[in-house]
N, C-alpha and C. Protein backbone atom coordinates (compact mmCIF):
# COMPACT_ATOMS: atom_id res chain seq x y z
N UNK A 1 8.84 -16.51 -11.44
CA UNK A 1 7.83 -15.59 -10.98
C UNK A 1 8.27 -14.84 -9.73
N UNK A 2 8.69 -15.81 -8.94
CA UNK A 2 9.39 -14.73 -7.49
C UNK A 2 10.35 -13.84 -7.88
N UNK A 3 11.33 -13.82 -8.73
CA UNK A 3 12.05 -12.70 -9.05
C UNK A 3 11.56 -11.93 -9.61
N UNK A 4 10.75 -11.90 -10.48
CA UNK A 4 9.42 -10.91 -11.08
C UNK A 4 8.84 -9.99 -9.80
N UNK A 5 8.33 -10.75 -8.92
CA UNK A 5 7.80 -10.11 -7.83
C UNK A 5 9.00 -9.23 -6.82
N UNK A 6 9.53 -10.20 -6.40
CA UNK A 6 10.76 -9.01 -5.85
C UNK A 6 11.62 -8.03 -6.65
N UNK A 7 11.02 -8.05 -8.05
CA UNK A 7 11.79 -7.06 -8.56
C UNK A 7 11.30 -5.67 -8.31
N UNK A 8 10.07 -6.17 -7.90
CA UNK A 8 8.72 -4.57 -7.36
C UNK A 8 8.05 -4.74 -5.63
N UNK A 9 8.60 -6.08 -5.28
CA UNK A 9 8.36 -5.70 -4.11
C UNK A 9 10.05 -5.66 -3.16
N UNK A 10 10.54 -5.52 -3.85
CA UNK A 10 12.19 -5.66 -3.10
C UNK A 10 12.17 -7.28 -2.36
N UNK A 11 13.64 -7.50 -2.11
CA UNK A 11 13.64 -8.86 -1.47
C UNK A 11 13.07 -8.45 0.31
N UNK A 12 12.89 -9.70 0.23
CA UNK A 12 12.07 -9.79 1.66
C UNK A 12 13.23 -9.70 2.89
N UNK A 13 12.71 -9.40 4.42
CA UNK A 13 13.81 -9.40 4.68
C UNK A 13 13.64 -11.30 5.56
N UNK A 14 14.47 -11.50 6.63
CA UNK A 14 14.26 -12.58 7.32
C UNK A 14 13.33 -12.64 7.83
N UNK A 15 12.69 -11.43 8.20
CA UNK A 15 11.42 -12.07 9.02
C UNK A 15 10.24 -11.81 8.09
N UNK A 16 10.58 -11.42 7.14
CA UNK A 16 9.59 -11.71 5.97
C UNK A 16 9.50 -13.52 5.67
N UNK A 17 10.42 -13.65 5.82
CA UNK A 17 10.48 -14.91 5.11
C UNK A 17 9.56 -16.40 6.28
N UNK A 18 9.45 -15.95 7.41
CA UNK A 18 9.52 -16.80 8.78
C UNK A 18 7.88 -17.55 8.43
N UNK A 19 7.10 -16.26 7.59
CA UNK A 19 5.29 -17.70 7.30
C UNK A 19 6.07 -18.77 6.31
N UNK A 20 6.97 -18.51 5.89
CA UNK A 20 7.44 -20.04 4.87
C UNK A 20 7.86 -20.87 5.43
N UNK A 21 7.09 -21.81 5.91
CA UNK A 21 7.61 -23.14 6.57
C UNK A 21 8.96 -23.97 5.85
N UNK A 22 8.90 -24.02 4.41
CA UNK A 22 9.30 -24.90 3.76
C UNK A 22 11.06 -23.91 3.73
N UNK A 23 12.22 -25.26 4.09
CA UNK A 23 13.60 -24.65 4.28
C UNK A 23 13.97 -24.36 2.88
N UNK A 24 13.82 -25.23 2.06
CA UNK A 24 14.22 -24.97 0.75
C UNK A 24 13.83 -24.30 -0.27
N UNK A 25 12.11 -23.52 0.61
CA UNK A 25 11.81 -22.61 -0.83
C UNK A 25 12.62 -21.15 0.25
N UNK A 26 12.81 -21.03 1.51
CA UNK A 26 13.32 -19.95 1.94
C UNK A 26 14.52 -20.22 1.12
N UNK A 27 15.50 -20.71 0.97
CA UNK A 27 16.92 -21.13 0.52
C UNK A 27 16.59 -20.57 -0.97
N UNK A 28 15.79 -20.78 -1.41
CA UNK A 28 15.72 -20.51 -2.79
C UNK A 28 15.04 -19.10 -2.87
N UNK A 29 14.74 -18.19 -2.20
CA UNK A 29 14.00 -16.77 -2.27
C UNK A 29 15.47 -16.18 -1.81
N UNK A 30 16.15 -16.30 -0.91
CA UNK A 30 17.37 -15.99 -0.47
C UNK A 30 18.20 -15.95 -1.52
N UNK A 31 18.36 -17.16 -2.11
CA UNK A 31 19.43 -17.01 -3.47
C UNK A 31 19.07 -16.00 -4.73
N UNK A 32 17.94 -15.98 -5.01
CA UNK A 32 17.83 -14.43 -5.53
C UNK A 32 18.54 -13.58 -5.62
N UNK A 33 18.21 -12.45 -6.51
CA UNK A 33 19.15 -11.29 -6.48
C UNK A 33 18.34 -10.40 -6.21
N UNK A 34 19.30 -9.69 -5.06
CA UNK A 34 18.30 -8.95 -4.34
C UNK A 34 17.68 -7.54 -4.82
N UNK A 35 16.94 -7.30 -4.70
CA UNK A 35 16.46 -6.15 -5.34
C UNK A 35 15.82 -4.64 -4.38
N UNK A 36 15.61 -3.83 -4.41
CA UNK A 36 15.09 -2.91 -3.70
C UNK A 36 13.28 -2.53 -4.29
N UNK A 37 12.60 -1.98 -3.22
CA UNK A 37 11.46 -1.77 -3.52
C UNK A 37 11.36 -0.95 -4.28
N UNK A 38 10.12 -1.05 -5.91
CA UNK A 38 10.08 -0.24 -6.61
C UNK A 38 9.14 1.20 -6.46
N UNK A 39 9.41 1.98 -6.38
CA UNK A 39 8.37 2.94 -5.81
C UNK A 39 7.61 2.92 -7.09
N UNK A 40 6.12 2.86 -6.72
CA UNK A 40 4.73 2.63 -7.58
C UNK A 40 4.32 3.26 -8.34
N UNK A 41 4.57 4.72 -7.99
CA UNK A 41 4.32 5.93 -8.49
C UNK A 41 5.49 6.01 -9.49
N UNK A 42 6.37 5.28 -9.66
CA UNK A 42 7.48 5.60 -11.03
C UNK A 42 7.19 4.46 -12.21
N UNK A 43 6.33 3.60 -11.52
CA UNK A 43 5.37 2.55 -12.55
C UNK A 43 4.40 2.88 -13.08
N UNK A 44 3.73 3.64 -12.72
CA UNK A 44 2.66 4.29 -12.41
C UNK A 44 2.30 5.24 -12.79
N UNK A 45 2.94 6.43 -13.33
CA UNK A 45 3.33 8.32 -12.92
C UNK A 45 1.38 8.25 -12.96
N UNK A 46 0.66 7.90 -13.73
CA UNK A 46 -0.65 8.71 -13.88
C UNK A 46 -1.67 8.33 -13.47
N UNK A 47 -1.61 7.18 -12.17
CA UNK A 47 -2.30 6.64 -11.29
C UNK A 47 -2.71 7.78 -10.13
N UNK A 48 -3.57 7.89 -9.93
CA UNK A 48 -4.18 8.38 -8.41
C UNK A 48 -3.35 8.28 -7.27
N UNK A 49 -3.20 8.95 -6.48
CA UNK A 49 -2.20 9.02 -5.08
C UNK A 49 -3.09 7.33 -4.05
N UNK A 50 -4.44 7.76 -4.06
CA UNK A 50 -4.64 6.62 -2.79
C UNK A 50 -5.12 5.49 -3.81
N UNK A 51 -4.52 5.29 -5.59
CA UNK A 51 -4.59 4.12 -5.95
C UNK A 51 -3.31 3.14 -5.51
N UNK A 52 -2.67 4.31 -6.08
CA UNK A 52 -0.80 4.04 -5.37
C UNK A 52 -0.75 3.27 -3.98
N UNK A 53 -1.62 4.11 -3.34
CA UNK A 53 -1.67 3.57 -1.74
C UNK A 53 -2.10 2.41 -1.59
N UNK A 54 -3.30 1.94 -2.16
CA UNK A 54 -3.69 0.04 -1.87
C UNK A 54 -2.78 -0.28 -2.36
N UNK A 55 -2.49 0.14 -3.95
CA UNK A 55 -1.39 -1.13 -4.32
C UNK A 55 -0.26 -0.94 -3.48
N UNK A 56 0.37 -0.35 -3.05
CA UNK A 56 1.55 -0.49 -1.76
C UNK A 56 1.20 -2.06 -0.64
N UNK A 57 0.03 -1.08 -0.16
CA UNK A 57 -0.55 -1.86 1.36
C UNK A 57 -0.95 -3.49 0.34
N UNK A 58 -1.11 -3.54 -0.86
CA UNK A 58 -1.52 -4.99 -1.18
C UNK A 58 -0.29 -5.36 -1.50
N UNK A 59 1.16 -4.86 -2.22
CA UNK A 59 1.93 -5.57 -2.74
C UNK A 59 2.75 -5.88 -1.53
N UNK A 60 2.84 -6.70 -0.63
CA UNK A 60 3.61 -6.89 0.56
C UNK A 60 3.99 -8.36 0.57
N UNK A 61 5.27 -8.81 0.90
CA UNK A 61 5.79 -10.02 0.76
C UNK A 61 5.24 -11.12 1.97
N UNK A 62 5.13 -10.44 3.10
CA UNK A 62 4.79 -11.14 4.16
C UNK A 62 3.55 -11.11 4.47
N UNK A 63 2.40 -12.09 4.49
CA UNK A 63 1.29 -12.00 4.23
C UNK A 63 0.51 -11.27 5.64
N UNK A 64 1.40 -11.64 6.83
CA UNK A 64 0.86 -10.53 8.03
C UNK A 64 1.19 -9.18 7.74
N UNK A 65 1.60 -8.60 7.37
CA UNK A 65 2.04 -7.29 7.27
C UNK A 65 1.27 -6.97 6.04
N UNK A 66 0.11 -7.80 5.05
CA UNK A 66 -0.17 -7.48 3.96
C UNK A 66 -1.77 -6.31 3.98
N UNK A 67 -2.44 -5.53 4.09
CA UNK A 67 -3.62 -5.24 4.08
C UNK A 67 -4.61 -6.37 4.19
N UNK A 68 -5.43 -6.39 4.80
CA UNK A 68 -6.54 -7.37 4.64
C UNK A 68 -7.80 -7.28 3.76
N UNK A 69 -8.31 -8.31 3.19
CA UNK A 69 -9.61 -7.81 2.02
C UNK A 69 -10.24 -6.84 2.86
N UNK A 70 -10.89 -7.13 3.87
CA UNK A 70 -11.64 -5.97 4.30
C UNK A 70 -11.40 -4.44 4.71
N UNK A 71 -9.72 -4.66 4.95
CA UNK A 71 -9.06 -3.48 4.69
C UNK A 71 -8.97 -2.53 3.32
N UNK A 72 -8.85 -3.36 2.76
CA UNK A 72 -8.51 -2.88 1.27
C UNK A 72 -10.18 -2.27 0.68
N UNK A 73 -10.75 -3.14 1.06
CA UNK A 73 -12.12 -2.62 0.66
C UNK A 73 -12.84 -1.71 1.39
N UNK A 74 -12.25 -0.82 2.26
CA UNK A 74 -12.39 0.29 3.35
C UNK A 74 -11.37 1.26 3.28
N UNK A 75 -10.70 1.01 1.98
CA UNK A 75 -9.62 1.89 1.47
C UNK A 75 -10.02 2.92 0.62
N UNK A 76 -9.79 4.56 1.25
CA UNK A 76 -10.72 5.48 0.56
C UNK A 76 -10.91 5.69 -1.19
N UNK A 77 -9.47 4.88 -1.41
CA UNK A 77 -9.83 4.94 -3.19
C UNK A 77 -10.93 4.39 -3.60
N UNK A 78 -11.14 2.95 -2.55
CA UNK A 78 -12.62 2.29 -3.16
C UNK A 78 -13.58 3.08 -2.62
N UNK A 79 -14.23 3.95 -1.90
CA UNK A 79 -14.94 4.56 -0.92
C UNK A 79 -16.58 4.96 -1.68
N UNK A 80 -16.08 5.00 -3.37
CA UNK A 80 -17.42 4.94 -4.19
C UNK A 80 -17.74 4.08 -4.59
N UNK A 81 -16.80 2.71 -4.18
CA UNK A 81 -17.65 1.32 -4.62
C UNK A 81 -18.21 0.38 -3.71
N UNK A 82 -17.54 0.81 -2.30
CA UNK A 82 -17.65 0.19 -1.36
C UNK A 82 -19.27 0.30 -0.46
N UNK A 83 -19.92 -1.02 -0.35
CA UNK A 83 -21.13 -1.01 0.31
C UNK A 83 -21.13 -2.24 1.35
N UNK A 84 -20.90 -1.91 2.48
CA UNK A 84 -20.80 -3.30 3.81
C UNK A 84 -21.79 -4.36 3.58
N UNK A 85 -23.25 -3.64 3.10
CA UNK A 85 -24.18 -4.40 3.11
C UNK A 85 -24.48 -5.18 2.11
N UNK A 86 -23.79 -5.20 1.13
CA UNK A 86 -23.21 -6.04 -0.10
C UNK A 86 -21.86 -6.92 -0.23
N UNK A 87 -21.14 -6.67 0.95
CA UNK A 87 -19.76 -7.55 0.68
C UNK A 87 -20.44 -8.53 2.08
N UNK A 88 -20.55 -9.57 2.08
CA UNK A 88 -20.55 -10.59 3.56
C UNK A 88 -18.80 -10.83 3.68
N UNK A 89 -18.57 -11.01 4.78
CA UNK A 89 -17.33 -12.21 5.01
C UNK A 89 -17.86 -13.14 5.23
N UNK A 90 -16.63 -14.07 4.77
CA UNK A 90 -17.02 -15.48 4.54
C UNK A 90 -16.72 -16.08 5.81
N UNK A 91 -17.79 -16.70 6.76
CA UNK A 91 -17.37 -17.18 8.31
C UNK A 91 -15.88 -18.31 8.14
N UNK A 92 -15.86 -18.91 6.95
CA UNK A 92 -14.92 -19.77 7.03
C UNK A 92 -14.04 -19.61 5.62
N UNK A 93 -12.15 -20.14 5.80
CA UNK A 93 -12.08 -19.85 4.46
C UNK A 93 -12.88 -21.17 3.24
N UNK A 94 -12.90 -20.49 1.95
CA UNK A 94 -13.42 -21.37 0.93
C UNK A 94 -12.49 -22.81 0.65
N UNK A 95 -13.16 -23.70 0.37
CA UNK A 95 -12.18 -24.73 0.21
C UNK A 95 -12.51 -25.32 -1.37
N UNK A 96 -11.71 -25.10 -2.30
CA UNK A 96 -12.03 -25.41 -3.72
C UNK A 96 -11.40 -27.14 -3.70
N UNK A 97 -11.90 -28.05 -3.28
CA UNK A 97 -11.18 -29.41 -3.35
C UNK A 97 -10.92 -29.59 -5.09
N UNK A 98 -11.26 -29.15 -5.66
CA UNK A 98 -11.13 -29.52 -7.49
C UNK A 98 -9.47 -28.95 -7.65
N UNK A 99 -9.23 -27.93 -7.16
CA UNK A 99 -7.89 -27.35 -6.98
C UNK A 99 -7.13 -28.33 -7.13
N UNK A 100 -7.05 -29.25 -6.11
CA UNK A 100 -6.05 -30.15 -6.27
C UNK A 100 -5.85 -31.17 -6.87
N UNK A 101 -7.39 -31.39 -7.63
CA UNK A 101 -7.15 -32.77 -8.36
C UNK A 101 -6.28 -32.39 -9.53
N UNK A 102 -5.86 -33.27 -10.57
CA UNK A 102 -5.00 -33.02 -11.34
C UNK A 102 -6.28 -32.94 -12.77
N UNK A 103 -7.11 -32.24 -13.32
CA UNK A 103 -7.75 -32.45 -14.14
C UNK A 103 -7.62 -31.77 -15.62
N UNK A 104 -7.70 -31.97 -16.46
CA UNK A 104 -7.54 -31.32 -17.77
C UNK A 104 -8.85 -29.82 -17.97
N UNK A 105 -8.42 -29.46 -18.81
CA UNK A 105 -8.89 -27.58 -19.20
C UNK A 105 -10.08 -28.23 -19.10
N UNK A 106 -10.52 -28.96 -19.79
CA UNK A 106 -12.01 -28.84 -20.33
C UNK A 106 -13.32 -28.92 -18.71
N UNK A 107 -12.27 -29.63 -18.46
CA UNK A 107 -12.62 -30.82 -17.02
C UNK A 107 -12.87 -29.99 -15.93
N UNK A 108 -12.02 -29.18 -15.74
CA UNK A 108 -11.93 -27.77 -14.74
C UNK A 108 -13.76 -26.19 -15.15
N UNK A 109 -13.26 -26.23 -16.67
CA UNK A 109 -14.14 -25.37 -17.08
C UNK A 109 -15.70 -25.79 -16.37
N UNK A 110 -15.82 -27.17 -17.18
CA UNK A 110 -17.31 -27.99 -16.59
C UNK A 110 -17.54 -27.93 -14.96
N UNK A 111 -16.21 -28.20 -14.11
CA UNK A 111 -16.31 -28.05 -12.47
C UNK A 111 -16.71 -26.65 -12.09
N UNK A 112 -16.07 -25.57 -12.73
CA UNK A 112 -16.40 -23.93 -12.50
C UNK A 112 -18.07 -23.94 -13.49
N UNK A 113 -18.63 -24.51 -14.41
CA UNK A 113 -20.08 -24.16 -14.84
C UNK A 113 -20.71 -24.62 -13.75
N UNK A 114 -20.47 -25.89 -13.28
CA UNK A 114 -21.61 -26.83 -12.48
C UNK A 114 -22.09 -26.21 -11.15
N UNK A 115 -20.51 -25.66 -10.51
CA UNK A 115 -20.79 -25.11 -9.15
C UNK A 115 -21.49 -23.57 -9.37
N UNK A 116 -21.27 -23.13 -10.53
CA UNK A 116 -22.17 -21.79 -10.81
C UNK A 116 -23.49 -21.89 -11.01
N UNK A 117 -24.08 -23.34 -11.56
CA UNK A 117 -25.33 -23.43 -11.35
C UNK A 117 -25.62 -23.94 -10.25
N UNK A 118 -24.98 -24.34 -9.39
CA UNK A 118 -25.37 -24.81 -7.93
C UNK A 118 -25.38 -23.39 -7.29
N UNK A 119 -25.19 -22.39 -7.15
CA UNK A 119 -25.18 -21.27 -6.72
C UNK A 119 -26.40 -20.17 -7.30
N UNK A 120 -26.40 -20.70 -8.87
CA UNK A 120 -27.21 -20.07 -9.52
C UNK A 120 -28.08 -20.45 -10.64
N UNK A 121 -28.93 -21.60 -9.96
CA UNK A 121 -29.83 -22.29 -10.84
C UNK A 121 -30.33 -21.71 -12.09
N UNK A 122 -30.48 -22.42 -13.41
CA UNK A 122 -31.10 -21.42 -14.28
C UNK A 122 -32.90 -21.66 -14.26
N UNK A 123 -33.43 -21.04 -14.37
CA UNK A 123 -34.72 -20.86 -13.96
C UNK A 123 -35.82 -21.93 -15.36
């Protein structure tokens, strides 16, 4: 999958690489073959100019340098979908603890119904 991705976001450079704590997945993004950034608009030809533009500002390797949701959603392409008083931020990030358990399809599906009726009782 990472070579997939750097094949359109070009390889990262070193200080792209510096939020990866882990030595051996840097060692292993490094060994890659390196690639150059794909310009969007040649993926693209019949996309919108400021669709081109989020996906730029979103496809970024280094997650500081990446647009932020609330950026992106203040991005004039969205500008006819966008309503402040309908998006909240979330004071804290979400924590899905089911994520990590190791559970089978079915098992997961039932965890995503249950918490949807905890959110959204059926009447």
């Amino acid at each position: 999958q990472l070579d997939l991705i750097t094949k359109v976001v070009g390889s990262p450079s070193e200080a792209d690489l510096q939020f990866i704590s882990s030595d051996k997945a840097r060692r292993y993004i490094r060994s890659l073959p390196p690639h150059d950034r794909v310009q969007l608009k040649t993926l693209y030809p019949r996309a919108v100019p400021q669709a081109i533009d989020l996906i730029d500002k979103m496809l970024v390797f280094d997650p500081s340098k990446r647009i932020t949701v609330e950026q992106a959603l203040e991005h004039p392409y969205l500008a006819s979908l966008h309503d402040l008083s309908d998006e909240p931020c979330a004071s804290e990030p979400f924590e899905f603890e089911y994520e990590y358990d190791h559970m089978a399809e079915d098992m997961i599906r039932e965890q995503v119904y249950n918490q949807a009726l905890e959110l959204h009782p059926l009447p």
